[in-house]
N, C-alpha and C. Protein backbone atom coordinates (compact mmCIF):
# COMPACT_ATOMS: atom_id res chain seq x y z
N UNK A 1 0.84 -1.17 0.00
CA UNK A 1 0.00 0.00 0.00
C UNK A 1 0.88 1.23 0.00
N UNK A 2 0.30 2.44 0.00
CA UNK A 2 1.06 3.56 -0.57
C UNK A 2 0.29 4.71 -0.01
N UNK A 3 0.75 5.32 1.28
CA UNK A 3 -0.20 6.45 1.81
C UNK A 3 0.88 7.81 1.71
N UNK A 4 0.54 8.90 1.65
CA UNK A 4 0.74 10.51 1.75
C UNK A 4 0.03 11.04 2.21
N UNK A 5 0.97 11.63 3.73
CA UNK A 5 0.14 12.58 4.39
C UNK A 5 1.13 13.62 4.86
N UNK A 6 0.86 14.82 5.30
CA UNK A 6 1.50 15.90 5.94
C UNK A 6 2.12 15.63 7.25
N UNK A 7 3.42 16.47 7.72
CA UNK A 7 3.44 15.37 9.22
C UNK A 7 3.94 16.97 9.65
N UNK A 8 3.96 17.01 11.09
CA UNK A 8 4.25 18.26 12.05
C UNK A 8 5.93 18.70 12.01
N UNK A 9 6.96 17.15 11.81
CA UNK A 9 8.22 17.35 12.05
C UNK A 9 8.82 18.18 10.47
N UNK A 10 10.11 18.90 10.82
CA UNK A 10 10.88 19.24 9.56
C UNK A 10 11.51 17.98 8.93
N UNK A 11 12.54 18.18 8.12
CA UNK A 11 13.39 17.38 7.28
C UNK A 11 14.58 17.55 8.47
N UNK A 12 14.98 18.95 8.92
CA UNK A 12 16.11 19.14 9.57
C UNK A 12 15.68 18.84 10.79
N UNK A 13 14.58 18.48 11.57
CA UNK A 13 14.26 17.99 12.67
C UNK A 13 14.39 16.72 12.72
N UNK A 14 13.84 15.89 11.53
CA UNK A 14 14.45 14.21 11.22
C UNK A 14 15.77 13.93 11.24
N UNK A 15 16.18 14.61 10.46
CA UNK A 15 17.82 14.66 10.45
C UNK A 15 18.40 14.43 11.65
N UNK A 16 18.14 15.54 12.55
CA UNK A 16 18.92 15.47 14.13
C UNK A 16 18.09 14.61 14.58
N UNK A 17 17.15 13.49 14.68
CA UNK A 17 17.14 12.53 14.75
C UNK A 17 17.91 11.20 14.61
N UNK A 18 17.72 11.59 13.57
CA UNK A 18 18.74 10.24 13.32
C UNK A 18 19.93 10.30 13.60
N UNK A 19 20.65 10.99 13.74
CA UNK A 19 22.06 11.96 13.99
C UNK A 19 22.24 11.22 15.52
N UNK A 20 20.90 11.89 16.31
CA UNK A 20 21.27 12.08 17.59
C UNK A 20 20.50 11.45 18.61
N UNK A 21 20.50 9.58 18.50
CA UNK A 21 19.24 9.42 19.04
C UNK A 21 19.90 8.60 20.37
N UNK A 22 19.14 8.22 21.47
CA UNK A 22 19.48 6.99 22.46
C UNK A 22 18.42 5.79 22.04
N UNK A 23 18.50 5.53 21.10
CA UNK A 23 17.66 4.72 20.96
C UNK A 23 18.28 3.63 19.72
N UNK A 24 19.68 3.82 18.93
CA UNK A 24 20.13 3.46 17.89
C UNK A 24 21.46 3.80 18.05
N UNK A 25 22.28 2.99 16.75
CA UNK A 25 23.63 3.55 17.01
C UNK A 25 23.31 4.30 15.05
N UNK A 26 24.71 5.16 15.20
CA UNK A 26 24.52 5.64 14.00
C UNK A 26 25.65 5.88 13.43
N UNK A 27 25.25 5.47 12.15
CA UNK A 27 26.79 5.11 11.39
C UNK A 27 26.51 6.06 9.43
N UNK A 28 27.30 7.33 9.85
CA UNK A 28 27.08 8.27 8.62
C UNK A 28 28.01 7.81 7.43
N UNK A 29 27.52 7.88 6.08
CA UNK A 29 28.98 7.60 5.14
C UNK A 29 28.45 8.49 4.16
N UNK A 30 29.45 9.41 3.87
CA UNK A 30 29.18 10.30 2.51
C UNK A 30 28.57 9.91 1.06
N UNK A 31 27.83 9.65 0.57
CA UNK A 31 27.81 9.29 -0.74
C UNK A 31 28.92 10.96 -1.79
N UNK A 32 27.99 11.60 -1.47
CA UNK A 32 28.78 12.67 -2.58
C UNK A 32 28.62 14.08 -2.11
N UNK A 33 28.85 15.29 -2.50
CA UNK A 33 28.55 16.27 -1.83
C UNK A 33 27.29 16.51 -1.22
N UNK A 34 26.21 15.93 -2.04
CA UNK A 34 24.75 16.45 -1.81
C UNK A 34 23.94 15.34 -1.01
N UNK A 35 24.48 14.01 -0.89
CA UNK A 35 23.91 13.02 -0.47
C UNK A 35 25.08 12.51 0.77
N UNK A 36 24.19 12.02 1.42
CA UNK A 36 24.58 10.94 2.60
C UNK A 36 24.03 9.49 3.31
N UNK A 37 24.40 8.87 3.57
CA UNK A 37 23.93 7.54 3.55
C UNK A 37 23.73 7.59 5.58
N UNK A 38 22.53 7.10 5.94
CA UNK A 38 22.94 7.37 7.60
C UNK A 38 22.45 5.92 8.21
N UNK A 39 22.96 4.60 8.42
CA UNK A 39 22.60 3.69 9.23
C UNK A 39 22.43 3.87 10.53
N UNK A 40 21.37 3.26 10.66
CA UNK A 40 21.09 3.30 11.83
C UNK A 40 20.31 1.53 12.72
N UNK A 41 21.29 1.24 14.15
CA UNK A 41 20.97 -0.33 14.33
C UNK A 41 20.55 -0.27 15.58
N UNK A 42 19.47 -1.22 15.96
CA UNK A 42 19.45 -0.85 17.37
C UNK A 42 20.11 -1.90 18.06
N UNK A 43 20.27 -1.63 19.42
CA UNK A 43 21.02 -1.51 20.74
C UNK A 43 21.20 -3.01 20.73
N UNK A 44 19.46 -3.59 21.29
CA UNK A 44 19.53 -4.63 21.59
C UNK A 44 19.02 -5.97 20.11
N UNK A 45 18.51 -5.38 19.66
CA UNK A 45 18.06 -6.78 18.62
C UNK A 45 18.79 -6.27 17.23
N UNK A 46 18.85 -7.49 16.66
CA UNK A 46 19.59 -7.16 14.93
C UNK A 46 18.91 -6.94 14.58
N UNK A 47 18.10 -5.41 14.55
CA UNK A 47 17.46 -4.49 13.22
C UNK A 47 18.35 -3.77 12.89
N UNK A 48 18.09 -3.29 11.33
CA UNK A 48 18.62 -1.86 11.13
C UNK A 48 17.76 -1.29 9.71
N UNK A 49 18.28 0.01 9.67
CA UNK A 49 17.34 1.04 8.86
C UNK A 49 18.28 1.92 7.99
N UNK A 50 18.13 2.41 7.09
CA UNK A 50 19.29 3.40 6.17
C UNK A 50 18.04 4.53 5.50
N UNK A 51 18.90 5.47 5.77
CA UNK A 51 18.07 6.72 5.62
C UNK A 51 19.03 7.51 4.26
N UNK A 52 18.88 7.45 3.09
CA UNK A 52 19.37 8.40 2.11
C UNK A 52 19.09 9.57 2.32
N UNK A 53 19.60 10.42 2.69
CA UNK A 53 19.31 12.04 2.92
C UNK A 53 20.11 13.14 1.69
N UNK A 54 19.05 13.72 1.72
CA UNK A 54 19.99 14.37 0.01
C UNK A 54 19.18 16.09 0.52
N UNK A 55 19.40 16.91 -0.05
CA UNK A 55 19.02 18.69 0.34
C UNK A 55 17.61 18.72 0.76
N UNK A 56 16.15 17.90 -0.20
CA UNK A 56 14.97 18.14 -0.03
C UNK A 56 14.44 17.21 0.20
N UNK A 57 15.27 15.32 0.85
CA UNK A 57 14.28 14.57 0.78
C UNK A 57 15.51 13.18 2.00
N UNK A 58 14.44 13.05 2.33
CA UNK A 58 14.86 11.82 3.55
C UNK A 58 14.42 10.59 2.78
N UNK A 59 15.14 9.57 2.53
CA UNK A 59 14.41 8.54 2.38
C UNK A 59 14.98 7.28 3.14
N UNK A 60 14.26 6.81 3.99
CA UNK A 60 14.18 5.59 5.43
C UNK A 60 13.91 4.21 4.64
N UNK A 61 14.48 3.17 4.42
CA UNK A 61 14.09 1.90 4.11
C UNK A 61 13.98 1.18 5.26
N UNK A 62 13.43 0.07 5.79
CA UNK A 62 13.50 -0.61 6.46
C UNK A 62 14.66 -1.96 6.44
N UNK A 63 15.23 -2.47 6.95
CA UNK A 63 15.97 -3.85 6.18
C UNK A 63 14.90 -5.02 6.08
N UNK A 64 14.65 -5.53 7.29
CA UNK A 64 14.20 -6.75 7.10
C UNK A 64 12.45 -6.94 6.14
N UNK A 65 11.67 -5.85 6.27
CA UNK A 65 10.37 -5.65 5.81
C UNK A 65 10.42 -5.13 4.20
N UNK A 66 11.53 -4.09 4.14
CA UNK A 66 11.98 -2.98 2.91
C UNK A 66 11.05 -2.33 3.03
N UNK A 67 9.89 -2.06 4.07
CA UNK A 67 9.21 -0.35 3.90
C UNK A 67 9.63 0.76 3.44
N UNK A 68 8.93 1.49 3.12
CA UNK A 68 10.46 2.94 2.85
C UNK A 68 8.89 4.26 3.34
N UNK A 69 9.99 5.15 3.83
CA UNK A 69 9.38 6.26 4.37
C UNK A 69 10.00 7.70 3.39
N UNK A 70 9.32 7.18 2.09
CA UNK A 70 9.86 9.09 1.90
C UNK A 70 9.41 10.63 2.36
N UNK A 71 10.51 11.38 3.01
CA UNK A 71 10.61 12.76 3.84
C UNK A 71 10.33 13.34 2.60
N UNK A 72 9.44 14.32 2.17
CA UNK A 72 10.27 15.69 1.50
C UNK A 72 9.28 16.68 1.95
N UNK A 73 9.97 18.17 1.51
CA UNK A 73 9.15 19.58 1.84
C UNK A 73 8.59 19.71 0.27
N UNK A 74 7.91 20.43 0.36
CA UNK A 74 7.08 21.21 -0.93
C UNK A 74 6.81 21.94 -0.54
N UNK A 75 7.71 23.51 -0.39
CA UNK A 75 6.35 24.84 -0.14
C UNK A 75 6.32 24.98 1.17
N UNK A 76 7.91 24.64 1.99
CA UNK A 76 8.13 24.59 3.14
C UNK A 76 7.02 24.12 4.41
N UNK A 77 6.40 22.86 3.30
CA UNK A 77 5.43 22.16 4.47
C UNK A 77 6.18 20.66 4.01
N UNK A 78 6.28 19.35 5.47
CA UNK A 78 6.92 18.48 5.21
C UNK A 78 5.87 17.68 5.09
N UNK A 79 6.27 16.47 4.10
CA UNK A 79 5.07 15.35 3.76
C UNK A 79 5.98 13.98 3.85
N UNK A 80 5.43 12.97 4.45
CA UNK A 80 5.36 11.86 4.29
C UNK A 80 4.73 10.29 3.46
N UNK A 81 5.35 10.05 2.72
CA UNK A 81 4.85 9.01 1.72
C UNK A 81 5.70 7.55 1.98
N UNK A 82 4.32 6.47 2.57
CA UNK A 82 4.93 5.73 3.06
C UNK A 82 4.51 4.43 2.22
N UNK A 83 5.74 3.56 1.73
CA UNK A 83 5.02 2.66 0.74
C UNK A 83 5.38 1.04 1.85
N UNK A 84 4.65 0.17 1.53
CA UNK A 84 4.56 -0.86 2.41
C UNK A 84 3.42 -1.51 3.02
N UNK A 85 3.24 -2.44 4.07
CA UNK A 85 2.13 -3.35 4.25
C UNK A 85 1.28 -2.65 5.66
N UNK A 86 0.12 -2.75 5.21
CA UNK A 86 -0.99 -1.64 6.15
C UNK A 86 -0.52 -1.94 7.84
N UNK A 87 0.16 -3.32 7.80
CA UNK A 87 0.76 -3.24 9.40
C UNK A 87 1.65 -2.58 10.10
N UNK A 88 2.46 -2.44 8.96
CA UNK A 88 3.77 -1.64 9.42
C UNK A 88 3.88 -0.29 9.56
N UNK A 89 2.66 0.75 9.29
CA UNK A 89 2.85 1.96 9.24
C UNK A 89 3.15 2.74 10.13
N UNK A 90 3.82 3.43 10.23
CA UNK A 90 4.62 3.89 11.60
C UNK A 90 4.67 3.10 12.86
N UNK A 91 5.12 1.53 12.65
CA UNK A 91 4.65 0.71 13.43
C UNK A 91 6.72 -0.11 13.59
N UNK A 92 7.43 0.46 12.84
CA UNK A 92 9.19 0.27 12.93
C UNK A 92 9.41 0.82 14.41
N UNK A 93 10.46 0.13 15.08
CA UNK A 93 11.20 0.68 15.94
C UNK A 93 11.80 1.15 15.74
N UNK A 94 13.10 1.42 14.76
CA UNK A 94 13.74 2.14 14.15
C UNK A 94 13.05 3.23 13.16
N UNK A 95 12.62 4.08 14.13
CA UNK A 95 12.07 5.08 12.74
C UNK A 95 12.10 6.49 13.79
N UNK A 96 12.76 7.82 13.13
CA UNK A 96 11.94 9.19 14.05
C UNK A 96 10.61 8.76 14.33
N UNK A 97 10.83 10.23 15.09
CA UNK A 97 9.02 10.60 15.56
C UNK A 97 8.80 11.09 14.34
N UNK A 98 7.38 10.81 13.79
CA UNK A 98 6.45 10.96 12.54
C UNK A 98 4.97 11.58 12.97
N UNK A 99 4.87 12.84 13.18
CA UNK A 99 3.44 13.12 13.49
C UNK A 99 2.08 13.50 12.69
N UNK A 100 1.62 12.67 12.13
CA UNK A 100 0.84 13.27 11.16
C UNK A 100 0.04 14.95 11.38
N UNK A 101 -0.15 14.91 10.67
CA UNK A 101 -0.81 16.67 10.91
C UNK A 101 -2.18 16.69 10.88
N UNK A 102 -3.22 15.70 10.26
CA UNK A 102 -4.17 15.18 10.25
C UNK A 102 -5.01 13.57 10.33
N UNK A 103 -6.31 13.34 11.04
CA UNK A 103 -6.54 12.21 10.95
C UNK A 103 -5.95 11.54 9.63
N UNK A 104 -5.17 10.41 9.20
CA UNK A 104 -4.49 9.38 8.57
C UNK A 104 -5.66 8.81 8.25
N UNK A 105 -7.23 8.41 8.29
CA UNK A 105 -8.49 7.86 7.89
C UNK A 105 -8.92 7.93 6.51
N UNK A 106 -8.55 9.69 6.60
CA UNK A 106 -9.53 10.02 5.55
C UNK A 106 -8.51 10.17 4.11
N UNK A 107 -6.90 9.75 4.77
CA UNK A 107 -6.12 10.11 3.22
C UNK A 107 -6.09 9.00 2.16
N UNK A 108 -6.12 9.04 0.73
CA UNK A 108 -6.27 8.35 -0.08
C UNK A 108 -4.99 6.54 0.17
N UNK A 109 -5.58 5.42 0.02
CA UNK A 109 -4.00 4.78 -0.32
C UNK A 109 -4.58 4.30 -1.65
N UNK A 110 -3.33 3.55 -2.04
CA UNK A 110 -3.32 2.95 -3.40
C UNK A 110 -2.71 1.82 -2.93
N UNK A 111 -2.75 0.65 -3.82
CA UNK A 111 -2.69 -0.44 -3.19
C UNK A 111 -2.66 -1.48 -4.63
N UNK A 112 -1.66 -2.58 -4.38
CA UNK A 112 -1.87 -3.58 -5.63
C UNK A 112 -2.68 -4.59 -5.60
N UNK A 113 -3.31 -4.15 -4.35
CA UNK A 113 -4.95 -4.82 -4.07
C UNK A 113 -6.11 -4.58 -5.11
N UNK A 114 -5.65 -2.77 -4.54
CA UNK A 114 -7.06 -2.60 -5.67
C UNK A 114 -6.92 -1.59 -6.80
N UNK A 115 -5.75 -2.15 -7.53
CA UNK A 115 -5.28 -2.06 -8.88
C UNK A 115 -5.56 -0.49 -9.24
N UNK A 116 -6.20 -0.26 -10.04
CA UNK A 116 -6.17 1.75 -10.33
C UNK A 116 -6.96 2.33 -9.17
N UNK A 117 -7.84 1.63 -8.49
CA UNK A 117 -8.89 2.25 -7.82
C UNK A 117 -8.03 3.06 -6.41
N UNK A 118 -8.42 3.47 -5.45
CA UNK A 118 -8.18 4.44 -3.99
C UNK A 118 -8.98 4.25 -3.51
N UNK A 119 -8.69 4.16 -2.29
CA UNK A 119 -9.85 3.99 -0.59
C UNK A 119 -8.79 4.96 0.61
N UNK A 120 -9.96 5.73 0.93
CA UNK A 120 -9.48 6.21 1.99
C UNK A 120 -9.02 5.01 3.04
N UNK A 121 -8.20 5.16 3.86
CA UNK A 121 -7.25 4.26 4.85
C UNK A 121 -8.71 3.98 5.52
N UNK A 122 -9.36 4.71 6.22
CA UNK A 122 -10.53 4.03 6.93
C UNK A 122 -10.87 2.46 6.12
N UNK A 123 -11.32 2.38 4.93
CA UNK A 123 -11.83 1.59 3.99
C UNK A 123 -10.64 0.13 3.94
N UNK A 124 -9.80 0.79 3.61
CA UNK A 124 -8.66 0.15 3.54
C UNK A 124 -8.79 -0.95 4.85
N UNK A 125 -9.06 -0.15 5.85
CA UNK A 125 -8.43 -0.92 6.97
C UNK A 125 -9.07 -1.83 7.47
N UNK A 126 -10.49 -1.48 7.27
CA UNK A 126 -11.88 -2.17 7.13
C UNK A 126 -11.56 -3.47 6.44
N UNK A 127 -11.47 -3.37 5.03
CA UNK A 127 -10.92 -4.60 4.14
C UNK A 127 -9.94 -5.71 4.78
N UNK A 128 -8.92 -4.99 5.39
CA UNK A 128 -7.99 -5.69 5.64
C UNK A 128 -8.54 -6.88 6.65
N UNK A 129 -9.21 -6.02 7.93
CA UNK A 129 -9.39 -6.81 8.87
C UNK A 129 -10.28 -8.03 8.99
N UNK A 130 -11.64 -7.59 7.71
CA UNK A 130 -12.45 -8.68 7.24
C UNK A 130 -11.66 -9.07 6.39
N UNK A 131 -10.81 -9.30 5.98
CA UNK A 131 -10.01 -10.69 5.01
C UNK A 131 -8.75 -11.38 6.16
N UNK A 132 -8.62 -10.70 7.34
CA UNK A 132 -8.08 -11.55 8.10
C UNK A 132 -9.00 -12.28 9.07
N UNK A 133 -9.76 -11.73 9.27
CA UNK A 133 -10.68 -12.98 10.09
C UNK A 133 -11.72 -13.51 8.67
N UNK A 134 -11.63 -13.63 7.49
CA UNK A 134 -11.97 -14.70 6.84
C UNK A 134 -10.77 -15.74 6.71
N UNK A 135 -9.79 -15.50 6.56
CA UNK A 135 -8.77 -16.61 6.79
C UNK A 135 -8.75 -17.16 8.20
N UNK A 136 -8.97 -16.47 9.05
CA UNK A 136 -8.94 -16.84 9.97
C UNK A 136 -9.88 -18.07 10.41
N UNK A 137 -11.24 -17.86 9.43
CA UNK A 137 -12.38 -18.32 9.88
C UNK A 137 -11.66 -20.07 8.47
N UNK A 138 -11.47 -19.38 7.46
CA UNK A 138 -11.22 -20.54 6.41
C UNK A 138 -10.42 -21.23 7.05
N UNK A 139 -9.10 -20.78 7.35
CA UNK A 139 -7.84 -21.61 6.90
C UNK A 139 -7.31 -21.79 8.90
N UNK A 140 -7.74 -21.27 9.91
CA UNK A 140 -7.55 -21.25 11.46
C UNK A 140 -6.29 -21.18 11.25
N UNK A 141 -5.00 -21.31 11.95
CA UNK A 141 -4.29 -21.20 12.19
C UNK A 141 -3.17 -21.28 10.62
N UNK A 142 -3.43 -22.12 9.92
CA UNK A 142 -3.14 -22.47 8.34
C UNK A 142 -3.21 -21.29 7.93
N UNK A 143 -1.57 -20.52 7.48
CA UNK A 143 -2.24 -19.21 6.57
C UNK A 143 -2.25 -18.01 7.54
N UNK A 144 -2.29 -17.73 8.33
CA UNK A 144 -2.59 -16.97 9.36
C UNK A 144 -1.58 -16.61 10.40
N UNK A 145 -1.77 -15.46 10.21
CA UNK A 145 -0.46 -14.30 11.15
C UNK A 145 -1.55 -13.24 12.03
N UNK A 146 -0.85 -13.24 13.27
CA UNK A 146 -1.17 -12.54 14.29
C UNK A 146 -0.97 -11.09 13.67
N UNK A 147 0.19 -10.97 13.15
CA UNK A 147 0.73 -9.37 12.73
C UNK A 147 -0.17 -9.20 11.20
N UNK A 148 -1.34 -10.36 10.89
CA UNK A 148 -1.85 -9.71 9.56
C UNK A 148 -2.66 -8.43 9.77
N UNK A 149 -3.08 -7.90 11.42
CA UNK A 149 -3.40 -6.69 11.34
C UNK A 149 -3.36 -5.92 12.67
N UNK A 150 -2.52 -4.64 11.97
CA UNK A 150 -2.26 -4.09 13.53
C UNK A 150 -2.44 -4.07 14.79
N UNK A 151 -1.90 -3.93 15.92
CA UNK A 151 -2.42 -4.51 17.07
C UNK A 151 -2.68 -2.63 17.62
N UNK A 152 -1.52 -1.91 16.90
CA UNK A 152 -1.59 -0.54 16.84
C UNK A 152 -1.04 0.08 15.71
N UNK A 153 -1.48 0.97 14.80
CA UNK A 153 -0.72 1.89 13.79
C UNK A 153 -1.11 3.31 14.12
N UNK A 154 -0.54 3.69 15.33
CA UNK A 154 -0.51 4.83 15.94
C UNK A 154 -2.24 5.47 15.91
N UNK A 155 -3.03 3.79 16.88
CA UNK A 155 -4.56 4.78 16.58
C UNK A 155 -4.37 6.19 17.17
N UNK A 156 -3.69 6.83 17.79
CA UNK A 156 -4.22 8.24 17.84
C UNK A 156 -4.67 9.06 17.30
N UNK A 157 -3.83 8.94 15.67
CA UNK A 157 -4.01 9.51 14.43
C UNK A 157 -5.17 8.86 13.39
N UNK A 158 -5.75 7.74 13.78
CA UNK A 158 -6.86 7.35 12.93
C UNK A 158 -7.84 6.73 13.81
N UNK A 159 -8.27 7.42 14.48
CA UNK A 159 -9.54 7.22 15.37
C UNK A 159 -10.38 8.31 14.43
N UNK A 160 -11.79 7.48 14.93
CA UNK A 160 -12.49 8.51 14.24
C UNK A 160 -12.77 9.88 14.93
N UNK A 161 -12.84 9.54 16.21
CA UNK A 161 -13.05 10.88 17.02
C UNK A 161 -11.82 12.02 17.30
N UNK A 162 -10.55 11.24 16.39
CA UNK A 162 -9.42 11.97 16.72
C UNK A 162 -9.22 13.65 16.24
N UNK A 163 -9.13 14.27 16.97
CA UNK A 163 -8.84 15.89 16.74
C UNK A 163 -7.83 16.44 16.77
N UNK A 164 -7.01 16.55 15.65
CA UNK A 164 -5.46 17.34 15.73
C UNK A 164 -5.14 18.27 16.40
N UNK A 165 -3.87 18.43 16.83
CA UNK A 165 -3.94 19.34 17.65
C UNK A 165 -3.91 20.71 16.82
């Protein structure tokens, strides 16, 4: 799936993130003047994450999942475009703080589910959860992952009653 939304943090606020966290170790390597490569592993378990950072755009892969979180500004407002599986969305341990700027419900995804069409994430999420408890119900344990649907993807931001600040 494939969501874009607005988020509260800068590019240069991510940055000193990743730069400067207790939560990761961090390992910078130059690509070229304009680009930099920034690993980042955590402490206790073998994850890690690589963040391409270039003048107008962050881009976060995940290793073991390959999510990717692209940063950029447009018009000195920062946006987030996150491509990957409806579980994982801001759901990495290795990742900045990501604050959306609005309920996450109502923004469009795209999906190779449902080929040209768009569903707001509400819809989306709806889908998801009735096709995991139909496997659930078909196939019981056969087929079936606990993580096929969030246990949390930051409901704060997609509740329906949620009000930005």
């Amino acid at each position: 799936m494939k969501i874009q939304f607005e988020i509260k943090e800068t590019l240069a606020g991510i940055l000193d993130q990743l730069l400067h966290s207790d939560f990761w170790i961090t390992e910078v390597e130059e690509i070229d003047d304009k680009r930099k490569l920034i690993k980042i592993r955590d402490f206790a378990y073998p994850q890690e994450a690589t963040a391409e950072v270039s003048e107008n755009e962050i881009l976060l892969k995940t290793a073991w999942s390959k999510y990717t979180y692209r940063l950029y500004e447009v018009n000195h407002v920062c946006w987030c475009e996150y491509t990957g599986a409806y579980r994982g969305l801001l759901e990495q341990k290795l990742l900045p703080i990501i604050t959306p700027k609005e309920n996450l419900l109502d923004q469009p995804v795209s999906s190779s589910l449902l080929g040209d069409m768009h569903k707001p994430l509400r819809e989306y999420a709806m889908d998801n959860l009735k096709l995991k408890k139909f496997r659930q119900q078909t196939f019981g344990d056969i087929g079936f992952s606990t993580n096929d649907h969030p246990k949390r993807v930051y409901d704060a931001f997609i509740k329906e009653d949620y009000i930005p600040e």
